[in-house]
PDB file of N, CA and C in Angstrom:
ATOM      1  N   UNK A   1       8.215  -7.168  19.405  1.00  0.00           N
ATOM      2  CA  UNK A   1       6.869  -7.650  19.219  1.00  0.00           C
ATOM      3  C   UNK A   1       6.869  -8.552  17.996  1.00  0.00           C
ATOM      4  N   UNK A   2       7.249  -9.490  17.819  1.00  0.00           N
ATOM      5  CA  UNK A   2       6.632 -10.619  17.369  1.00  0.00           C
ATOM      6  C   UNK A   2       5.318 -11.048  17.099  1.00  0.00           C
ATOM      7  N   UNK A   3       4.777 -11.045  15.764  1.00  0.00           N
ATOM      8  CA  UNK A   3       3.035 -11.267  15.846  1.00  0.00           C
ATOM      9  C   UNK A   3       2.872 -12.335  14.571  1.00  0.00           C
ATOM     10  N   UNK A   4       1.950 -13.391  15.458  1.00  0.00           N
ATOM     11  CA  UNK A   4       2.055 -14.629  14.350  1.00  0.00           C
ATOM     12  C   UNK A   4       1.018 -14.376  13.173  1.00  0.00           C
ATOM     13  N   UNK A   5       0.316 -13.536  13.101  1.00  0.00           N
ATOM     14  CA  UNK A   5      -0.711 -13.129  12.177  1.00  0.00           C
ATOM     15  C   UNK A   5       0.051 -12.636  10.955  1.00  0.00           C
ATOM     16  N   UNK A   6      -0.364 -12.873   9.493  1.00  0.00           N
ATOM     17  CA  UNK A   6       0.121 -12.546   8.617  1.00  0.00           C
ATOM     18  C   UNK A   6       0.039 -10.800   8.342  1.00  0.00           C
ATOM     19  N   UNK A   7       0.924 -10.113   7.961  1.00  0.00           N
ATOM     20  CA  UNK A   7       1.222  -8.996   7.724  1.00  0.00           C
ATOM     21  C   UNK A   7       1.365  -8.816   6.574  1.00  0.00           C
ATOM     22  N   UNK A   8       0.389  -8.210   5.813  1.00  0.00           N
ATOM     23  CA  UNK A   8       0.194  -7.969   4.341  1.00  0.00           C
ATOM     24  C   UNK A   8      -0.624  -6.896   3.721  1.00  0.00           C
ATOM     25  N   UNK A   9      -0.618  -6.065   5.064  1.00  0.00           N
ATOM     26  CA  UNK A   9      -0.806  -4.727   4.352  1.00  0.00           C
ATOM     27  C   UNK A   9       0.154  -3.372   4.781  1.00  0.00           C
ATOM     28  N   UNK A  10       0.414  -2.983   4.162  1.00  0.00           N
ATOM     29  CA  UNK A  10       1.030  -1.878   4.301  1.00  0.00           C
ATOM     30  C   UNK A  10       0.979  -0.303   4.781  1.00  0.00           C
ATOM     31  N   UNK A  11       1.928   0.630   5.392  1.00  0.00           N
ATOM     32  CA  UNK A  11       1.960   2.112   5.813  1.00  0.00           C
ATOM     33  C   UNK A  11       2.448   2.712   5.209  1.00  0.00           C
ATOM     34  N   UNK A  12       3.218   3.512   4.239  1.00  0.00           N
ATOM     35  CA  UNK A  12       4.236   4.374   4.127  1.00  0.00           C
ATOM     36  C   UNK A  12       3.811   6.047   4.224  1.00  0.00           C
ATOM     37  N   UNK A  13       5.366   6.260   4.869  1.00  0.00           N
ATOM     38  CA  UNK A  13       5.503   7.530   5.387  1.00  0.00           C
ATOM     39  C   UNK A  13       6.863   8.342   4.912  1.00  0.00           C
ATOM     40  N   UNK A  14       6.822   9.088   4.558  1.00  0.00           N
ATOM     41  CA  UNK A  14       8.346   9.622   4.685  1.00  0.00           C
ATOM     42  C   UNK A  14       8.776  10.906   5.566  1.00  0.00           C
ATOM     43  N   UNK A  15       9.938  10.372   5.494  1.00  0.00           N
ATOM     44  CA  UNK A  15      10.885  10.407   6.897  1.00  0.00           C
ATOM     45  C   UNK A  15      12.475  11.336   5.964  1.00  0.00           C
ATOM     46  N   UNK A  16      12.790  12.157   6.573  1.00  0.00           N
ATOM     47  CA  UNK A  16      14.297  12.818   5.978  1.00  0.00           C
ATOM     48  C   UNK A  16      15.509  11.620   6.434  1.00  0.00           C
ATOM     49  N   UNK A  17      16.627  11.840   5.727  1.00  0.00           N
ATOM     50  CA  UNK A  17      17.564  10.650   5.791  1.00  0.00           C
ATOM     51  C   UNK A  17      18.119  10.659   7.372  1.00  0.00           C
ATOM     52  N   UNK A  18      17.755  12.146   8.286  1.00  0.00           N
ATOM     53  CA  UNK A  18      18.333  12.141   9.291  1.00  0.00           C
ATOM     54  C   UNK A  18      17.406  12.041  10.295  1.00  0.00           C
ATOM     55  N   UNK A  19      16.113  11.460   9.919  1.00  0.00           N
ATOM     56  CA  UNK A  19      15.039  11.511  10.539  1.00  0.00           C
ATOM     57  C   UNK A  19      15.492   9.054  10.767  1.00  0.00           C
ATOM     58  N   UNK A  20      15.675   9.045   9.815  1.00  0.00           N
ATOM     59  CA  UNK A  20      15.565   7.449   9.545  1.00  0.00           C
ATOM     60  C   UNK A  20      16.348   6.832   9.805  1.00  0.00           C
ATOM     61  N   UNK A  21      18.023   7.559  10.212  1.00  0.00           N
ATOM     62  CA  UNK A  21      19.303   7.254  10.548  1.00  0.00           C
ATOM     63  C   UNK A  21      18.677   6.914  12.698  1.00  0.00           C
ATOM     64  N   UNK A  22      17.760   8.074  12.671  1.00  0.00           N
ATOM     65  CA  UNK A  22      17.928   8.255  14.024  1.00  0.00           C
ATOM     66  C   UNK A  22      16.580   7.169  14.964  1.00  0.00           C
ATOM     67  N   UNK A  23      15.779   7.141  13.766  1.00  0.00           N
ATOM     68  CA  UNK A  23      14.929   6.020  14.251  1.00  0.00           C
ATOM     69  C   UNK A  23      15.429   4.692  14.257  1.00  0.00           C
ATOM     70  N   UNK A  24      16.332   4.170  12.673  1.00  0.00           N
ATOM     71  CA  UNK A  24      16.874   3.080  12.765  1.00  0.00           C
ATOM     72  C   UNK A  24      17.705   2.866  14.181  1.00  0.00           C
ATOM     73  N   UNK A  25      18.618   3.895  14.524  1.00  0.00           N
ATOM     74  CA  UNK A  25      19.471   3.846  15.590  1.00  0.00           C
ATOM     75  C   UNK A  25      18.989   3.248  17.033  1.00  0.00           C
ATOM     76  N   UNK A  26      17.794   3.898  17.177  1.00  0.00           N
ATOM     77  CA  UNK A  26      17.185   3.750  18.031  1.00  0.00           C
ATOM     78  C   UNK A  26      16.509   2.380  18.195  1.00  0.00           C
ATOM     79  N   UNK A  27      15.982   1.818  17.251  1.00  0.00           N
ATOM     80  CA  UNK A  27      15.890   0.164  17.044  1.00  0.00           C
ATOM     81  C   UNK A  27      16.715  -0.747  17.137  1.00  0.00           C
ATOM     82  N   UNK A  28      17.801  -0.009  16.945  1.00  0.00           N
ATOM     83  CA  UNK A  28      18.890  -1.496  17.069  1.00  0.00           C
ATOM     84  C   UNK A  28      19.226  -1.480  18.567  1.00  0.00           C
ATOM     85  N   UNK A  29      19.276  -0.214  18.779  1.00  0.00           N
ATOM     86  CA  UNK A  29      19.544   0.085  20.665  1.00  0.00           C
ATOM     87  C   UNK A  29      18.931  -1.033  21.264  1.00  0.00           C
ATOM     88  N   UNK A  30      17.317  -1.256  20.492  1.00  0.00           N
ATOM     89  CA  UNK A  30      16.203  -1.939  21.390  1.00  0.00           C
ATOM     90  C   UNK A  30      16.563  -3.493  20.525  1.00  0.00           C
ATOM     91  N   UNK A  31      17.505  -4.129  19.995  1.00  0.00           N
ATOM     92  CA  UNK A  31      17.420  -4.990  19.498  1.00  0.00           C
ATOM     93  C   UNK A  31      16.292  -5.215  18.369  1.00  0.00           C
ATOM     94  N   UNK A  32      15.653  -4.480  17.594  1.00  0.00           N
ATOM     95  CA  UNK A  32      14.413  -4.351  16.876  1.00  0.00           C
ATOM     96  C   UNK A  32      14.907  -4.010  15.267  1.00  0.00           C
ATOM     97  N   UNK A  33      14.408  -4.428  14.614  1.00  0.00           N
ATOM     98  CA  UNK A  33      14.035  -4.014  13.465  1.00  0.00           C
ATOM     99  C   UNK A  33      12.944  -2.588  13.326  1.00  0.00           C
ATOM    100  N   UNK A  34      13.455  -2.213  11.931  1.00  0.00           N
ATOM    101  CA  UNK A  34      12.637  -0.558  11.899  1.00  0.00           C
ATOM    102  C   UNK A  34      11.572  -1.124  12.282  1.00  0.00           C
ATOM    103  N   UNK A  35      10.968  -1.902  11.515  1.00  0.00           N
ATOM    104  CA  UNK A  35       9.619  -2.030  11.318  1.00  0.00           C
ATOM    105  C   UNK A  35       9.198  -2.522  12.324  1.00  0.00           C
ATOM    106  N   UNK A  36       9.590  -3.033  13.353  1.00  0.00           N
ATOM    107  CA  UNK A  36       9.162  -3.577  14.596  1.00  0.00           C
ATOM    108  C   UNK A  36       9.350  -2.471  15.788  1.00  0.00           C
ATOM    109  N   UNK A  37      10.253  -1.944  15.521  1.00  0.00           N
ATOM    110  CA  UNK A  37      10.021  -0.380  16.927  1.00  0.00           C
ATOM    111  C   UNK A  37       9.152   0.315  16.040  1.00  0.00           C
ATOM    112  N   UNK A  38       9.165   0.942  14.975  1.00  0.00           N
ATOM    113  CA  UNK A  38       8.098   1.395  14.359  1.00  0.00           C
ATOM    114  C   UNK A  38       6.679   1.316  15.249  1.00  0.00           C
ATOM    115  N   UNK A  39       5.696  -0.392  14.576  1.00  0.00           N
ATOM    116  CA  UNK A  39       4.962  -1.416  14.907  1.00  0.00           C
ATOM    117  C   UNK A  39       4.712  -0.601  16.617  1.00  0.00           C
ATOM    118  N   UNK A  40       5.566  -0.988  17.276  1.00  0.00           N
ATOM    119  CA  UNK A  40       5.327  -0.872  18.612  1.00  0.00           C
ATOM    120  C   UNK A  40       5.099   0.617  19.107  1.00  0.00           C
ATOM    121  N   UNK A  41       6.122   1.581  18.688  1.00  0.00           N
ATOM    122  CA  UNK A  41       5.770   2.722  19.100  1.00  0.00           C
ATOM    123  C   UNK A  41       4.347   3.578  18.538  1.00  0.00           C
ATOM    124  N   UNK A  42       4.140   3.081  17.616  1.00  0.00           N
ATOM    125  CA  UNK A  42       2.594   3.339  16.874  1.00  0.00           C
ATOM    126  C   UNK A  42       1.505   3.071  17.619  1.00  0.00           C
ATOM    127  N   UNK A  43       1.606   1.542  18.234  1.00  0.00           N
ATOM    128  CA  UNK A  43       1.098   1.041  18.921  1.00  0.00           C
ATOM    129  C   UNK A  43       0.746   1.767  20.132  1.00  0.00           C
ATOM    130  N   UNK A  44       1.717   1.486  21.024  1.00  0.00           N
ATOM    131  CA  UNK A  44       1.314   2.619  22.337  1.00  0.00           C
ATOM    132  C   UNK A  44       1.269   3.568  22.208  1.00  0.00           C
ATOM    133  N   UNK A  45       1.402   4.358  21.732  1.00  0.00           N
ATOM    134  CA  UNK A  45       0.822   5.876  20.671  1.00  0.00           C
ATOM    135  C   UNK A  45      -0.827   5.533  20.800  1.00  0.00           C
ATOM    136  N   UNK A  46      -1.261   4.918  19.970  1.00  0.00           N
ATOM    137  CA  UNK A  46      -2.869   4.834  19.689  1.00  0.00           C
ATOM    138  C   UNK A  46      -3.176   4.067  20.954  1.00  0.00           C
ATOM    139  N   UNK A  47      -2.561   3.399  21.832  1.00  0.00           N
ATOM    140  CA  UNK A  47      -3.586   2.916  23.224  1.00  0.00           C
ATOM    141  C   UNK A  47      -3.685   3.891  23.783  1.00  0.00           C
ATOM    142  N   UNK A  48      -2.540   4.936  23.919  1.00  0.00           N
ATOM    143  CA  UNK A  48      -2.595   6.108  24.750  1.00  0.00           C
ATOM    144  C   UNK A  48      -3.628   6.894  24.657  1.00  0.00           C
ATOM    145  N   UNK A  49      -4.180   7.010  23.868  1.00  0.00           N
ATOM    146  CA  UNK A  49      -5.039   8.640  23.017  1.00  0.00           C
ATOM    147  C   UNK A  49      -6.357   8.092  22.656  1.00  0.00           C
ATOM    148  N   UNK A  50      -6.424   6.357  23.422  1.00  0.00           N
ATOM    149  CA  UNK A  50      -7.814   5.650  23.073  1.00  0.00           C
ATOM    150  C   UNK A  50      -8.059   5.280  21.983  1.00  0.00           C
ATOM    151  N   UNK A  51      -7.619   4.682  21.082  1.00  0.00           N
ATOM    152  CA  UNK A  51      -7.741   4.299  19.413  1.00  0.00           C
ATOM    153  C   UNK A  51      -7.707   2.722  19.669  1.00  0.00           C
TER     154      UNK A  51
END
């Protein structure tokens, strides 16, 4: 997901080192950056549940 809108605010969360190994992992699987599978899975998360 690619989004041409400026991104200038911020989330943080923390995550255990084996929590962040396994998300990063999982992003590169998808060709993605954290912050972009992040972005997305957040995403359809909150369409799901109506947000």
């Amino acid at each position: 997901m690619r989004l041409s809108a400026a991104m200038i605010d911020n989330i943080r969360f923390r995550v255990s080192p084996a929590e962040k190994r396994a998300l990063t992992a999982a992003a590169d699987r998808r060709g993605k950056t954290l912050s972009e599978f992040l972005r997305e899975a957040v995403s359809e998360t909150a369409q799901r549940v109506g947000a």
